[in-house]
PDB file of N, CA and C in Angstrom:
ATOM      1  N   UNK A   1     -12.129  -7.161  -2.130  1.00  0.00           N
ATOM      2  CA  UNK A   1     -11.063  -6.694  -1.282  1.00  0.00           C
ATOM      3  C   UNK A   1      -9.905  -7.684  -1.362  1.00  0.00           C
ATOM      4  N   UNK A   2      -9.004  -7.164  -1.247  1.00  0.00           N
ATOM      5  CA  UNK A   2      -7.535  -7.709  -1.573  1.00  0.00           C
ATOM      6  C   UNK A   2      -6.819  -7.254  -0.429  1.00  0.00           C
ATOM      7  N   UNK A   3      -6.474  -8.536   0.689  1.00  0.00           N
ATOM      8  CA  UNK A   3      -5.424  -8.425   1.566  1.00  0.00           C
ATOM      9  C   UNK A   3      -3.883  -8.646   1.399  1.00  0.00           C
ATOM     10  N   UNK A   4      -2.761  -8.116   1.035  1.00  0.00           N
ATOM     11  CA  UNK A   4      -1.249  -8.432   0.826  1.00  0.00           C
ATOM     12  C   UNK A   4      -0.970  -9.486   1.981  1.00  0.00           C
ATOM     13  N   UNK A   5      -0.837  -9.298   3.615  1.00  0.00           N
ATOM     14  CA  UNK A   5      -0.266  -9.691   4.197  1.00  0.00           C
ATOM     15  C   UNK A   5       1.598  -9.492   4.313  1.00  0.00           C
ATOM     16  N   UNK A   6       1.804 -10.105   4.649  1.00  0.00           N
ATOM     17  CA  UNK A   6       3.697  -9.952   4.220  1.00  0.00           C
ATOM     18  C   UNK A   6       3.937 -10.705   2.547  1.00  0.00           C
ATOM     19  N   UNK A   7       4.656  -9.672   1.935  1.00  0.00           N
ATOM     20  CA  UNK A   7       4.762 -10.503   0.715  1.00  0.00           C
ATOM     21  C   UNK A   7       5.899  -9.784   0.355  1.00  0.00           C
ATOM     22  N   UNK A   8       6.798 -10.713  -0.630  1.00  0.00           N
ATOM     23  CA  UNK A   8       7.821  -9.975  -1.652  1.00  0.00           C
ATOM     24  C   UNK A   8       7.155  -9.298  -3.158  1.00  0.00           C
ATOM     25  N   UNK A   9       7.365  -8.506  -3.779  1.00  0.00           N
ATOM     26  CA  UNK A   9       7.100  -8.577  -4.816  1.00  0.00           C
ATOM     27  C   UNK A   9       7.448  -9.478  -5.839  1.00  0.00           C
ATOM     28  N   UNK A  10       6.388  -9.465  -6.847  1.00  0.00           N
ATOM     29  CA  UNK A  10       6.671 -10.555  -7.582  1.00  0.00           C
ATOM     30  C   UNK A  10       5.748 -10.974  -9.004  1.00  0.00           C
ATOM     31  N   UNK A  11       5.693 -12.100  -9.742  1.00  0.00           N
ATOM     32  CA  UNK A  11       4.566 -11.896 -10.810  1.00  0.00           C
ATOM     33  C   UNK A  11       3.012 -12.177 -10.589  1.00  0.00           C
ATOM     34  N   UNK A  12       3.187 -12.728  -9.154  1.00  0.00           N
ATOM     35  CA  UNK A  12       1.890 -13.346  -8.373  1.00  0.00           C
ATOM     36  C   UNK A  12       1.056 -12.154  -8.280  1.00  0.00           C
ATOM     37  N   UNK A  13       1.169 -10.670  -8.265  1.00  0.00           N
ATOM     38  CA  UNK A  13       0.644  -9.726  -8.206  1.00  0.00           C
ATOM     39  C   UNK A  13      -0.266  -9.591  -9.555  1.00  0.00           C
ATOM     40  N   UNK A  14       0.584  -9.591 -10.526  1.00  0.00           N
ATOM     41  CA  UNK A  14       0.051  -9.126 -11.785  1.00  0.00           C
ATOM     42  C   UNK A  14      -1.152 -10.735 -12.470  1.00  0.00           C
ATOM     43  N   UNK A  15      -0.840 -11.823 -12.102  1.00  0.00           N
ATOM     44  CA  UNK A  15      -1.416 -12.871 -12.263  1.00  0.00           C
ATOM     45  C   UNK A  15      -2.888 -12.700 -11.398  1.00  0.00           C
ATOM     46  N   UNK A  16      -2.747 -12.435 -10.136  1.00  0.00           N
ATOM     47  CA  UNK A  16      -4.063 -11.942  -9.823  1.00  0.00           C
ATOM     48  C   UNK A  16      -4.798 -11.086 -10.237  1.00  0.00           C
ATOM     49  N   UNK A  17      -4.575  -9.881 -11.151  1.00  0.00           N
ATOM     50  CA  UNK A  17      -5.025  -8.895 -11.097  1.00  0.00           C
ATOM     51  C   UNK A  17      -5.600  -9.490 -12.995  1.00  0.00           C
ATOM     52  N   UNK A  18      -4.557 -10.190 -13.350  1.00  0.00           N
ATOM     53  CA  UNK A  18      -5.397 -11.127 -14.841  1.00  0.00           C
ATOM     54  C   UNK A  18      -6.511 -11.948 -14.129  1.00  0.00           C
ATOM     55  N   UNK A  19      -6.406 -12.789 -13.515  1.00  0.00           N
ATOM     56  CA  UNK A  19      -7.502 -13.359 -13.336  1.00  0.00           C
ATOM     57  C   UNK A  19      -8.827 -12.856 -12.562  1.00  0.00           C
ATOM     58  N   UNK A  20      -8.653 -12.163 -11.299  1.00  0.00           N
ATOM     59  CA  UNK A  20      -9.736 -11.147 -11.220  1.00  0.00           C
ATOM     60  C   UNK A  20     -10.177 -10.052 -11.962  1.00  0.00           C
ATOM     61  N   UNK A  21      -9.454  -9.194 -12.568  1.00  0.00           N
ATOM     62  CA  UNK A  21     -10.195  -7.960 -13.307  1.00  0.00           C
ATOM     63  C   UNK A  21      -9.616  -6.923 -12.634  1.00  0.00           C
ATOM     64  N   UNK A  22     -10.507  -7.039 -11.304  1.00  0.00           N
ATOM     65  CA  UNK A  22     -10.041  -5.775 -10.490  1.00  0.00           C
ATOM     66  C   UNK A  22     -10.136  -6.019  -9.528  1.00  0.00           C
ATOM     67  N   UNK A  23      -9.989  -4.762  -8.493  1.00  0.00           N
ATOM     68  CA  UNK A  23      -9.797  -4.928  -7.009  1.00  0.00           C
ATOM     69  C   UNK A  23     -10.433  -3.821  -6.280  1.00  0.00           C
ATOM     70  N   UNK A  24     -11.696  -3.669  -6.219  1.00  0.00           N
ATOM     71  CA  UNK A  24     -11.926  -2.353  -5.227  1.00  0.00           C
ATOM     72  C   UNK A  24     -11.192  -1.881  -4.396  1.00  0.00           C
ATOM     73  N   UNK A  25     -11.062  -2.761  -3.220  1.00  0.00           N
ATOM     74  CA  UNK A  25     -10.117  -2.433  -2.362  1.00  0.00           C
ATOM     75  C   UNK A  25      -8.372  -3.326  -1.705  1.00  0.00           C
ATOM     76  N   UNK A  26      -7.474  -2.546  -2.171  1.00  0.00           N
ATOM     77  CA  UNK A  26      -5.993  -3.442  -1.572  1.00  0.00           C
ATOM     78  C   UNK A  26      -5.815  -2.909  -0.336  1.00  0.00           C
ATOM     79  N   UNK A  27      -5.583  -4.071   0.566  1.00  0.00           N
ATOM     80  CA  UNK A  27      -4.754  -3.398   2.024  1.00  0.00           C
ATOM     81  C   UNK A  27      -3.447  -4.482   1.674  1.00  0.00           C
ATOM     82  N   UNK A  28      -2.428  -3.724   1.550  1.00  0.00           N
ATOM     83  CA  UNK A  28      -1.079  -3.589   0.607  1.00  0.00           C
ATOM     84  C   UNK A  28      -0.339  -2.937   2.089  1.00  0.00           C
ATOM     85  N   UNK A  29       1.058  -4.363   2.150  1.00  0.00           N
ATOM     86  CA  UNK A  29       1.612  -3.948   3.296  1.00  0.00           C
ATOM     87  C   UNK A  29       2.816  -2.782   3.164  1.00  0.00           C
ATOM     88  N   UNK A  30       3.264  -1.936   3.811  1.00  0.00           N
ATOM     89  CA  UNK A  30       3.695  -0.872   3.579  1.00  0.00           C
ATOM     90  C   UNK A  30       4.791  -0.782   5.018  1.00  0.00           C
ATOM     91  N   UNK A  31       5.542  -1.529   4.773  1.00  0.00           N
ATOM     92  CA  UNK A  31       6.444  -1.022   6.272  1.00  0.00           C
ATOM     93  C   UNK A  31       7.257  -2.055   6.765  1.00  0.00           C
ATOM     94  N   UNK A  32       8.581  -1.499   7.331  1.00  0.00           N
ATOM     95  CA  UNK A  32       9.210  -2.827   8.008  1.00  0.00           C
ATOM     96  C   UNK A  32       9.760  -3.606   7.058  1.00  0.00           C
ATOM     97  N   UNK A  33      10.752  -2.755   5.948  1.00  0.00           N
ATOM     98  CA  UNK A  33      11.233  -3.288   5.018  1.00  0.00           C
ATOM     99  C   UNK A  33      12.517  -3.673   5.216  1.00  0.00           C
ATOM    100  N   UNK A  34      13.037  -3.626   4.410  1.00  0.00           N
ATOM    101  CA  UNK A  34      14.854  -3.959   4.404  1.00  0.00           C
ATOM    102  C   UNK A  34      15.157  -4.685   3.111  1.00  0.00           C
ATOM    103  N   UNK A  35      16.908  -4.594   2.094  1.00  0.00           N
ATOM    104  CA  UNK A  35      17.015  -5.344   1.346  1.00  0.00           C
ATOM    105  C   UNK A  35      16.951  -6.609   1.749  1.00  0.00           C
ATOM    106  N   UNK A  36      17.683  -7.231   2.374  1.00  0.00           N
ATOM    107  CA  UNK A  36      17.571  -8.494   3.273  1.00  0.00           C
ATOM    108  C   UNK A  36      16.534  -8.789   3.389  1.00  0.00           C
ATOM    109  N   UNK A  37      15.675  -8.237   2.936  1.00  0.00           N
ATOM    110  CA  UNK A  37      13.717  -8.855   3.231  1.00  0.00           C
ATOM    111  C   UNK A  37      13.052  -9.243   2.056  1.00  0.00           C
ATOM    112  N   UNK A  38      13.502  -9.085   0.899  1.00  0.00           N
ATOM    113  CA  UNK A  38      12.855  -8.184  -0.401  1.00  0.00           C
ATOM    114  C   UNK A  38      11.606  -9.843  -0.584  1.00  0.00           C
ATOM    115  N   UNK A  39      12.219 -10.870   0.309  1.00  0.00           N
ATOM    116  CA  UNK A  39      11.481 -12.259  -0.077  1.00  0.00           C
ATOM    117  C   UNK A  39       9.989 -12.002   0.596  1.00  0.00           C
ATOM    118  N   UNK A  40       9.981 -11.283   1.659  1.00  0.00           N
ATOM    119  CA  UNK A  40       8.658 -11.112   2.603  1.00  0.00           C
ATOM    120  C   UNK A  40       8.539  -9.971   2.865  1.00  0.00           C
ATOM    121  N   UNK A  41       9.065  -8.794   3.171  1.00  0.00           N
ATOM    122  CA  UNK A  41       8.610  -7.350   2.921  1.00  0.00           C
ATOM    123  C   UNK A  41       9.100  -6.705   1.745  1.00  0.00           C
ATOM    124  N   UNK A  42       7.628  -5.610   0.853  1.00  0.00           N
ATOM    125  CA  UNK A  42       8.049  -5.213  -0.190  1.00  0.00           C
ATOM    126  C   UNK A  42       8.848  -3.649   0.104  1.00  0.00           C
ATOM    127  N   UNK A  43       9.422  -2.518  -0.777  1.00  0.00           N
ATOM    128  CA  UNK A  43       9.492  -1.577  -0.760  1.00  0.00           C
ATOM    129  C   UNK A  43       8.233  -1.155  -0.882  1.00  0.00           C
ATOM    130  N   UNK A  44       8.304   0.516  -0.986  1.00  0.00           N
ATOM    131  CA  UNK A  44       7.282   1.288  -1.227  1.00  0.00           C
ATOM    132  C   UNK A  44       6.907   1.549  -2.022  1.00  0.00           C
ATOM    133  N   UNK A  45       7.906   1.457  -3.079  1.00  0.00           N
ATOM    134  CA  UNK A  45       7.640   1.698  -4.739  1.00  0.00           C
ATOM    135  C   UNK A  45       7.282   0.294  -5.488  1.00  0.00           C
ATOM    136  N   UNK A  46       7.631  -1.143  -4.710  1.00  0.00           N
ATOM    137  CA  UNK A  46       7.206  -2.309  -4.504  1.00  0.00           C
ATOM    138  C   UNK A  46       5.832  -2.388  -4.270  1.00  0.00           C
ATOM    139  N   UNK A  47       5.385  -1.814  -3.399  1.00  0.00           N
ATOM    140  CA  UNK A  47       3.857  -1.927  -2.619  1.00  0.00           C
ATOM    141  C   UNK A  47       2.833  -0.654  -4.104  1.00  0.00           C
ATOM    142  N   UNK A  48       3.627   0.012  -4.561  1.00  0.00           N
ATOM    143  CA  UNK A  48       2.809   1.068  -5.626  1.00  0.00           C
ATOM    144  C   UNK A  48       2.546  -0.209  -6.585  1.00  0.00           C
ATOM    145  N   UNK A  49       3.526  -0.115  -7.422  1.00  0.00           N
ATOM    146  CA  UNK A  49       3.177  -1.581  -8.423  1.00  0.00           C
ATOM    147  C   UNK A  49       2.365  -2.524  -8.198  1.00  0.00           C
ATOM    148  N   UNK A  50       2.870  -3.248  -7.186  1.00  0.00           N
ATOM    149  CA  UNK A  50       2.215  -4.212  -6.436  1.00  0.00           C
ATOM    150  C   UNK A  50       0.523  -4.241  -6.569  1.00  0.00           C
ATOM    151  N   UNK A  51       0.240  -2.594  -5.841  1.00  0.00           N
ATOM    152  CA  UNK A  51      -1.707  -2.237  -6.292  1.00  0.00           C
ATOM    153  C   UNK A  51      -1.763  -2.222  -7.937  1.00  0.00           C
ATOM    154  N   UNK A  52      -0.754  -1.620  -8.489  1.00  0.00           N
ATOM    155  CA  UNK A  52      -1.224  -1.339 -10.185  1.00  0.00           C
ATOM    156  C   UNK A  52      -1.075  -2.783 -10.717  1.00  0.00           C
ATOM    157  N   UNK A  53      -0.314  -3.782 -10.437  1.00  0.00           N
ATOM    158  CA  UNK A  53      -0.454  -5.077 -11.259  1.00  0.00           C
ATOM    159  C   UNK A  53      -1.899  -5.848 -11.082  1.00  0.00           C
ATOM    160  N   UNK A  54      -2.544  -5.257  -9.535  1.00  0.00           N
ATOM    161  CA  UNK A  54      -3.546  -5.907  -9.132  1.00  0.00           C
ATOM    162  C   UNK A  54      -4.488  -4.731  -9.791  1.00  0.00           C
ATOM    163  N   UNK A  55      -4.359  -4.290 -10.469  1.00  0.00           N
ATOM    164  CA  UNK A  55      -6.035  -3.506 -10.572  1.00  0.00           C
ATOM    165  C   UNK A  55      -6.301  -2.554  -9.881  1.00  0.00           C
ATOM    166  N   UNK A  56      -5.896  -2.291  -8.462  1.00  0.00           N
ATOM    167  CA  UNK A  56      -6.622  -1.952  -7.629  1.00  0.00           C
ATOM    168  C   UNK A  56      -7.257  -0.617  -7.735  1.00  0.00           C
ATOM    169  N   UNK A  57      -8.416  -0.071  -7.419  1.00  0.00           N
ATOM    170  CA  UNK A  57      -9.355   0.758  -7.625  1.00  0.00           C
ATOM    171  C   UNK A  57      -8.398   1.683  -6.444  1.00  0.00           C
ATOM    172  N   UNK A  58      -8.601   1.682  -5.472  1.00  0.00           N
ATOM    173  CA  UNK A  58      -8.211   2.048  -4.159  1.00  0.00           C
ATOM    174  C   UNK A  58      -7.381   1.476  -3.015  1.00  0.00           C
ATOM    175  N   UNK A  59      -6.258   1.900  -2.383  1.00  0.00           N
ATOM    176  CA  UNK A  59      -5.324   1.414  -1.644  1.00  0.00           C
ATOM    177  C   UNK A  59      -4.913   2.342  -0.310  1.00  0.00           C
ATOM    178  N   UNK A  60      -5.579   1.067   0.640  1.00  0.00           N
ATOM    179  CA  UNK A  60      -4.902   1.663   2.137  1.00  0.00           C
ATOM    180  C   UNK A  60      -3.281   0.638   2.703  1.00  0.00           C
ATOM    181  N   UNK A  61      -2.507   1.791   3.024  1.00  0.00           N
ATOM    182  CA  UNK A  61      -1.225   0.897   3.572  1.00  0.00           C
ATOM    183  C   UNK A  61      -1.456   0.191   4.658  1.00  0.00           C
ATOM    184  N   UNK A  62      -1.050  -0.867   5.003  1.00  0.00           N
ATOM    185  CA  UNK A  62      -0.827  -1.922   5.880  1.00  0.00           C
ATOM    186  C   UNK A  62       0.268  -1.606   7.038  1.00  0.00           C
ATOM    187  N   UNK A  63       0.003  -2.077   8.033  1.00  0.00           N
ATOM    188  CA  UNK A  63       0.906  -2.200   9.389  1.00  0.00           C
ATOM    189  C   UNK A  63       2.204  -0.868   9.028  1.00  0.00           C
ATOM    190  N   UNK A  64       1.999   0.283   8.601  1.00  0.00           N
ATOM    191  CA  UNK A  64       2.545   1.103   8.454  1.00  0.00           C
ATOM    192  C   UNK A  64       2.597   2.154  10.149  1.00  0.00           C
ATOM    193  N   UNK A  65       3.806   2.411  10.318  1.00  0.00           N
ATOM    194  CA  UNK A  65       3.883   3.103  11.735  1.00  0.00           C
ATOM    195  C   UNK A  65       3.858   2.188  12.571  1.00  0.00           C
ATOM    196  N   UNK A  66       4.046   0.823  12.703  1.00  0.00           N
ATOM    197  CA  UNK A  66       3.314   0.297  14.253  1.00  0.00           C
ATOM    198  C   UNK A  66       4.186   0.022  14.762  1.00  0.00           C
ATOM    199  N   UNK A  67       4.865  -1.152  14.568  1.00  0.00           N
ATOM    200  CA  UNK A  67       6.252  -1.353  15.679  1.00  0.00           C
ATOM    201  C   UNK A  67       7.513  -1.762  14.896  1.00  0.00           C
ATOM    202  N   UNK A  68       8.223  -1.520  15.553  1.00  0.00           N
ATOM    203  CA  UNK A  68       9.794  -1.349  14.648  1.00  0.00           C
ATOM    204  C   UNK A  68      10.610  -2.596  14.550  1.00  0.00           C
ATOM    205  N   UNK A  69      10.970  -2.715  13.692  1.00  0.00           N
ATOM    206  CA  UNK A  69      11.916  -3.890  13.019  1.00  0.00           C
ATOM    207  C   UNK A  69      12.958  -3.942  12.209  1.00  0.00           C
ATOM    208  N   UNK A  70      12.190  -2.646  11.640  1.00  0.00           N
ATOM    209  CA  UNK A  70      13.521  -2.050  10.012  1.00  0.00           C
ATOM    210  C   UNK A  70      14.098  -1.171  10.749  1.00  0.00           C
ATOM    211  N   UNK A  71      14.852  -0.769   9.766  1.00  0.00           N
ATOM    212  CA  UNK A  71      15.841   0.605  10.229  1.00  0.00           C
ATOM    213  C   UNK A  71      15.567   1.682   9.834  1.00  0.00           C
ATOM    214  N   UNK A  72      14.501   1.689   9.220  1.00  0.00           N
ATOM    215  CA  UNK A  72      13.722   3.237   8.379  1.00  0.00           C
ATOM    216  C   UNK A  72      13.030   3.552   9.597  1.00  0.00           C
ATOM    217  N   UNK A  73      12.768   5.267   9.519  1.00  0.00           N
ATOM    218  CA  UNK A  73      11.772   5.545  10.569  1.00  0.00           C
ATOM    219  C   UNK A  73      10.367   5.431  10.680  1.00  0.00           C
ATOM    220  N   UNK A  74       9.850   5.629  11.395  1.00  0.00           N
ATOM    221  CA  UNK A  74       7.807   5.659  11.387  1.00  0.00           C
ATOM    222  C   UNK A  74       7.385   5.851  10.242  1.00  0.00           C
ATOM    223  N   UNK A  75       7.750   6.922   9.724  1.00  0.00           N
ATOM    224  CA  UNK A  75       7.063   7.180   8.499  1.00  0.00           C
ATOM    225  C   UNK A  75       7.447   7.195   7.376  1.00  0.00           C
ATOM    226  N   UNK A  76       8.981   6.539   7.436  1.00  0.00           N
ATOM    227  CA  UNK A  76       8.996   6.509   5.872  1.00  0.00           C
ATOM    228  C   UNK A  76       8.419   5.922   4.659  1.00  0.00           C
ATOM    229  N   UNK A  77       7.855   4.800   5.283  1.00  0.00           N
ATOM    230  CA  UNK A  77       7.381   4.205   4.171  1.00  0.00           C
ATOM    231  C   UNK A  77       5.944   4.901   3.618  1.00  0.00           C
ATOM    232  N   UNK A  78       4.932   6.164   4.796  1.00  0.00           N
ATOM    233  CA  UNK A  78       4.116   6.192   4.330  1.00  0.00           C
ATOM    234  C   UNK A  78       4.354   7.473   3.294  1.00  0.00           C
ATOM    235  N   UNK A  79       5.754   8.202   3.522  1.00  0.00           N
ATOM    236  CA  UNK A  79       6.065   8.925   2.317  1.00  0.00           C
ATOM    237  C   UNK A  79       6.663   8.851   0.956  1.00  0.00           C
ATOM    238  N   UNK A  80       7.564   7.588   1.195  1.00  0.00           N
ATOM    239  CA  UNK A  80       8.087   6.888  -0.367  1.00  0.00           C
ATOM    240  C   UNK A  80       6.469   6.309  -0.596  1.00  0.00           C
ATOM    241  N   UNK A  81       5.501   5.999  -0.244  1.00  0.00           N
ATOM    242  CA  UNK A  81       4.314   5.246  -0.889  1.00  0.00           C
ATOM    243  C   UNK A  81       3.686   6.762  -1.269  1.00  0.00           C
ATOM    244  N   UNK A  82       3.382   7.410  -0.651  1.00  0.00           N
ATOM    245  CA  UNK A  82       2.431   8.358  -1.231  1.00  0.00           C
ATOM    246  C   UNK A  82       3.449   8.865  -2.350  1.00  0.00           C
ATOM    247  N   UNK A  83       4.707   9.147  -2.443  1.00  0.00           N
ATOM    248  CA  UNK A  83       5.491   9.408  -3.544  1.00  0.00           C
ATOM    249  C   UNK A  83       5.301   8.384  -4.812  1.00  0.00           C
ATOM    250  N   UNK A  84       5.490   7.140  -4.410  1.00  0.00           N
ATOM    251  CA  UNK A  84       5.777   6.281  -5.408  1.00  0.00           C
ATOM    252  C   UNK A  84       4.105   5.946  -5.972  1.00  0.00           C
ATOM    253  N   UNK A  85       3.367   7.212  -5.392  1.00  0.00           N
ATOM    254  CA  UNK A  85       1.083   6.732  -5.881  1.00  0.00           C
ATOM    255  C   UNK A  85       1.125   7.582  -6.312  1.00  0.00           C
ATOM    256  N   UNK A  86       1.786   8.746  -6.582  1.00  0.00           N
ATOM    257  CA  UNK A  86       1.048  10.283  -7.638  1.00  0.00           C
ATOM    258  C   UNK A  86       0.860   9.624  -8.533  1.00  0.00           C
ATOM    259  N   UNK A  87       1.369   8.912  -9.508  1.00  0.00           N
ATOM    260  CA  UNK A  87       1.531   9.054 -10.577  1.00  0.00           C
ATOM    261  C   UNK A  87       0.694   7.606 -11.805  1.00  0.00           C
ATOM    262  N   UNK A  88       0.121   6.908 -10.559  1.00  0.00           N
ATOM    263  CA  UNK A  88      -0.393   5.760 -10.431  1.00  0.00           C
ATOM    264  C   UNK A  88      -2.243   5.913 -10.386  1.00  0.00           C
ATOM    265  N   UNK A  89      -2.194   4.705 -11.010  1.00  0.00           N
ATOM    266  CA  UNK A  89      -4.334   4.774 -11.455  1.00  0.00           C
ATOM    267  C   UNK A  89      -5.143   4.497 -10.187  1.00  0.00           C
ATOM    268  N   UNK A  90      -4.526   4.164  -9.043  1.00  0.00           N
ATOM    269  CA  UNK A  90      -5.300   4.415  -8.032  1.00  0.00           C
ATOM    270  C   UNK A  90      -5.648   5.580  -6.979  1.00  0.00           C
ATOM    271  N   UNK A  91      -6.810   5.287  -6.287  1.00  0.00           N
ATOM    272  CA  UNK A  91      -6.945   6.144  -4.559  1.00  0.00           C
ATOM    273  C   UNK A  91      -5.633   5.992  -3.766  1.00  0.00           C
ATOM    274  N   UNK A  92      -4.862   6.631  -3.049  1.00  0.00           N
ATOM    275  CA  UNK A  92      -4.110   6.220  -1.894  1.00  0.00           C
ATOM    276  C   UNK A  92      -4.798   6.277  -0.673  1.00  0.00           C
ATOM    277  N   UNK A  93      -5.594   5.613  -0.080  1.00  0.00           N
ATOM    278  CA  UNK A  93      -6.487   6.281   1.083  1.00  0.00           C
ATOM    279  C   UNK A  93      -5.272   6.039   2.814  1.00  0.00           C
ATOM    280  N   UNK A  94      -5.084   7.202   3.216  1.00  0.00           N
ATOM    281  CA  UNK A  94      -4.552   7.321   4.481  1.00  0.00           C
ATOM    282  C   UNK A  94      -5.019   7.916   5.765  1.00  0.00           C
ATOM    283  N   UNK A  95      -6.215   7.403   6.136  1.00  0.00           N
ATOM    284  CA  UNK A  95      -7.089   7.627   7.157  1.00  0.00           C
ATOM    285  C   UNK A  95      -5.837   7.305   8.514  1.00  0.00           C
ATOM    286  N   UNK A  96      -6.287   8.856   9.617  1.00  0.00           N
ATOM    287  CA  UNK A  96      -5.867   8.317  10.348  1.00  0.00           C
ATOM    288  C   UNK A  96      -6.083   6.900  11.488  1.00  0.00           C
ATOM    289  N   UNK A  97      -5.699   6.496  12.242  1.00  0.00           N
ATOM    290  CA  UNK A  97      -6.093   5.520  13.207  1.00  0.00           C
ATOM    291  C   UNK A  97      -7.665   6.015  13.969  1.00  0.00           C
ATOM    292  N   UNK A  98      -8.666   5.683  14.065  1.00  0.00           N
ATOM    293  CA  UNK A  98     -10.141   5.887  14.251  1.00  0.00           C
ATOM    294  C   UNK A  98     -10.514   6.268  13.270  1.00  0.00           C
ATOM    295  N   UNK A  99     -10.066   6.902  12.061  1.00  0.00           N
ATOM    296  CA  UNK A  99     -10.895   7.612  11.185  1.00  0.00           C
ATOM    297  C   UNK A  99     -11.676   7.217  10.203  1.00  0.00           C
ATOM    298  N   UNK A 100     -13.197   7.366   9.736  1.00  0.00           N
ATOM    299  CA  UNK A 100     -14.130   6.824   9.174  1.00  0.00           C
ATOM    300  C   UNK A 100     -13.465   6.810   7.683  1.00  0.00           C
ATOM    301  N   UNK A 101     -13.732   5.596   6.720  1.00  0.00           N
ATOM    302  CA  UNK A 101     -13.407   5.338   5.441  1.00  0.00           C
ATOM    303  C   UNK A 101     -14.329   5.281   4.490  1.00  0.00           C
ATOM    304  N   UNK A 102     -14.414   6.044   3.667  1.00  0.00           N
ATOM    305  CA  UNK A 102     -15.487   5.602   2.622  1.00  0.00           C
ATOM    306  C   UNK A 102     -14.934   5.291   1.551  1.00  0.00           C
ATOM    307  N   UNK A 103     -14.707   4.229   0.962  1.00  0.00           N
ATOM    308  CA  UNK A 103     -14.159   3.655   0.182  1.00  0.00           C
ATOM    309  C   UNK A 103     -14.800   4.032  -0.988  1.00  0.00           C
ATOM    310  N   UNK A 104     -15.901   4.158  -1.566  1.00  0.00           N
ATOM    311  CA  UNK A 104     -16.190   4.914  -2.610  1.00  0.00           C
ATOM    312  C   UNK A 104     -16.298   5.761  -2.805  1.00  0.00           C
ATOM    313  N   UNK A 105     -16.245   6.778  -1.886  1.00  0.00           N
ATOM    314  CA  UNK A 105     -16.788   8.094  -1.810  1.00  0.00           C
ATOM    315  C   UNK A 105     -15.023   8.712  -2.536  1.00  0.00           C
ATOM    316  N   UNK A 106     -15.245   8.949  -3.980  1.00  0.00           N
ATOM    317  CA  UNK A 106     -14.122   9.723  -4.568  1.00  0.00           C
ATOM    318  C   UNK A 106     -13.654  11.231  -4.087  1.00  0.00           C
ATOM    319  N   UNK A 107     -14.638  11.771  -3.376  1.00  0.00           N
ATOM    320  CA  UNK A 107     -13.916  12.925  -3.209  1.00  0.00           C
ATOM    321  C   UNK A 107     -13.317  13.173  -1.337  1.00  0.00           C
ATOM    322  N   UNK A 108     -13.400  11.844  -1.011  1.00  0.00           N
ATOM    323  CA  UNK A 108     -12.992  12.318   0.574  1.00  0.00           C
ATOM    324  C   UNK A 108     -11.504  12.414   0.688  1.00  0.00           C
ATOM    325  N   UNK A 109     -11.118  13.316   1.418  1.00  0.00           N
ATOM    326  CA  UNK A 109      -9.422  13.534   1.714  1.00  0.00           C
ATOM    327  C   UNK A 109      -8.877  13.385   2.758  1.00  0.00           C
ATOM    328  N   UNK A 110      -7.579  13.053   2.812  1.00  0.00           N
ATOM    329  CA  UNK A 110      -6.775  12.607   4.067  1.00  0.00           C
ATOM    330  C   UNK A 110      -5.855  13.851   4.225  1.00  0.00           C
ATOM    331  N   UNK A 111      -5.421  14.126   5.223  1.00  0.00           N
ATOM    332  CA  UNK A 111      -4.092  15.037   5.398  1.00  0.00           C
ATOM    333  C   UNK A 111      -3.156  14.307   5.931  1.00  0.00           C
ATOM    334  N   UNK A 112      -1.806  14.505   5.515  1.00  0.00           N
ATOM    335  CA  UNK A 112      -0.996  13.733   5.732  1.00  0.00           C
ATOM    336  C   UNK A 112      -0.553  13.497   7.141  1.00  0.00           C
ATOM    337  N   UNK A 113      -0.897  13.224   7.538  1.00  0.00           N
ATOM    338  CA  UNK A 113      -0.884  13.002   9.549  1.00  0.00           C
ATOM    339  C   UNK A 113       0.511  12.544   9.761  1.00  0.00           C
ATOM    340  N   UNK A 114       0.805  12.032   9.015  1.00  0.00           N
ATOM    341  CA  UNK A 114       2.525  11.610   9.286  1.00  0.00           C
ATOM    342  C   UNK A 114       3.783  12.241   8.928  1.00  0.00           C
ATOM    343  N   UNK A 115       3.394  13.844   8.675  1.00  0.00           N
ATOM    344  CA  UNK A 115       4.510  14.509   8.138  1.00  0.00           C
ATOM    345  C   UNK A 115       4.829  15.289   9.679  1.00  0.00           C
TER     346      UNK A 115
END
């Protein structure tokens, strides 16, 4: 498991993901961005890469929706991320708040609770 925390993007992503291999699971922060931030919060299309430099098998967003700081709304970031993951080698997993995770289980689905 692979925690982001607050991070900018950067080559530190892809350097981990050489020296580990892989990553079952990223919790990859997703929210509370801004240009003015780009040093400690990533974008969304930032936070996509970000899992693909690391390997990651599967990816849940981080502190996404919780309390406000940026100027984007609640959910944007969890829709530029699910935009900026079609097209990408990982899971996007978006369980709502209580909802059970099975991290391996390939065929479980989320509905987008934030549209």
């Amino acid at each position: 498991m692979f925690y982001s925390g607050d991070s900018g993007y950067g080559p530190h992503f892809s350097a981990i993901g050489e020296r580990f291999g892989s990553v079952d699971l990223a919790i990859m922060e997703n929210g509370q961005y801004d240009q003015d931030w780009k040093y400690i919060h990533m974008q969304p299309s930032e936070t996509a890469q970000a899992a693909t430099d690391l390997n990651a098998r599967a990816v849940v967003p981080g502190h996404s929706g919780r309390f406000v700081l940026a100027k984007h709304t609640w959910n944007d970031p969890l829709i530029k991320l699910s935009q900026a993951s079609k097209d990408k080698p990982y899971r996007l997993l978006t369980p709502e708040l209580g909802e059970p995770l099975r991290v391996n289980d390939a065929t479980q689905q989320f509905r987008a609770w934030w549209e």
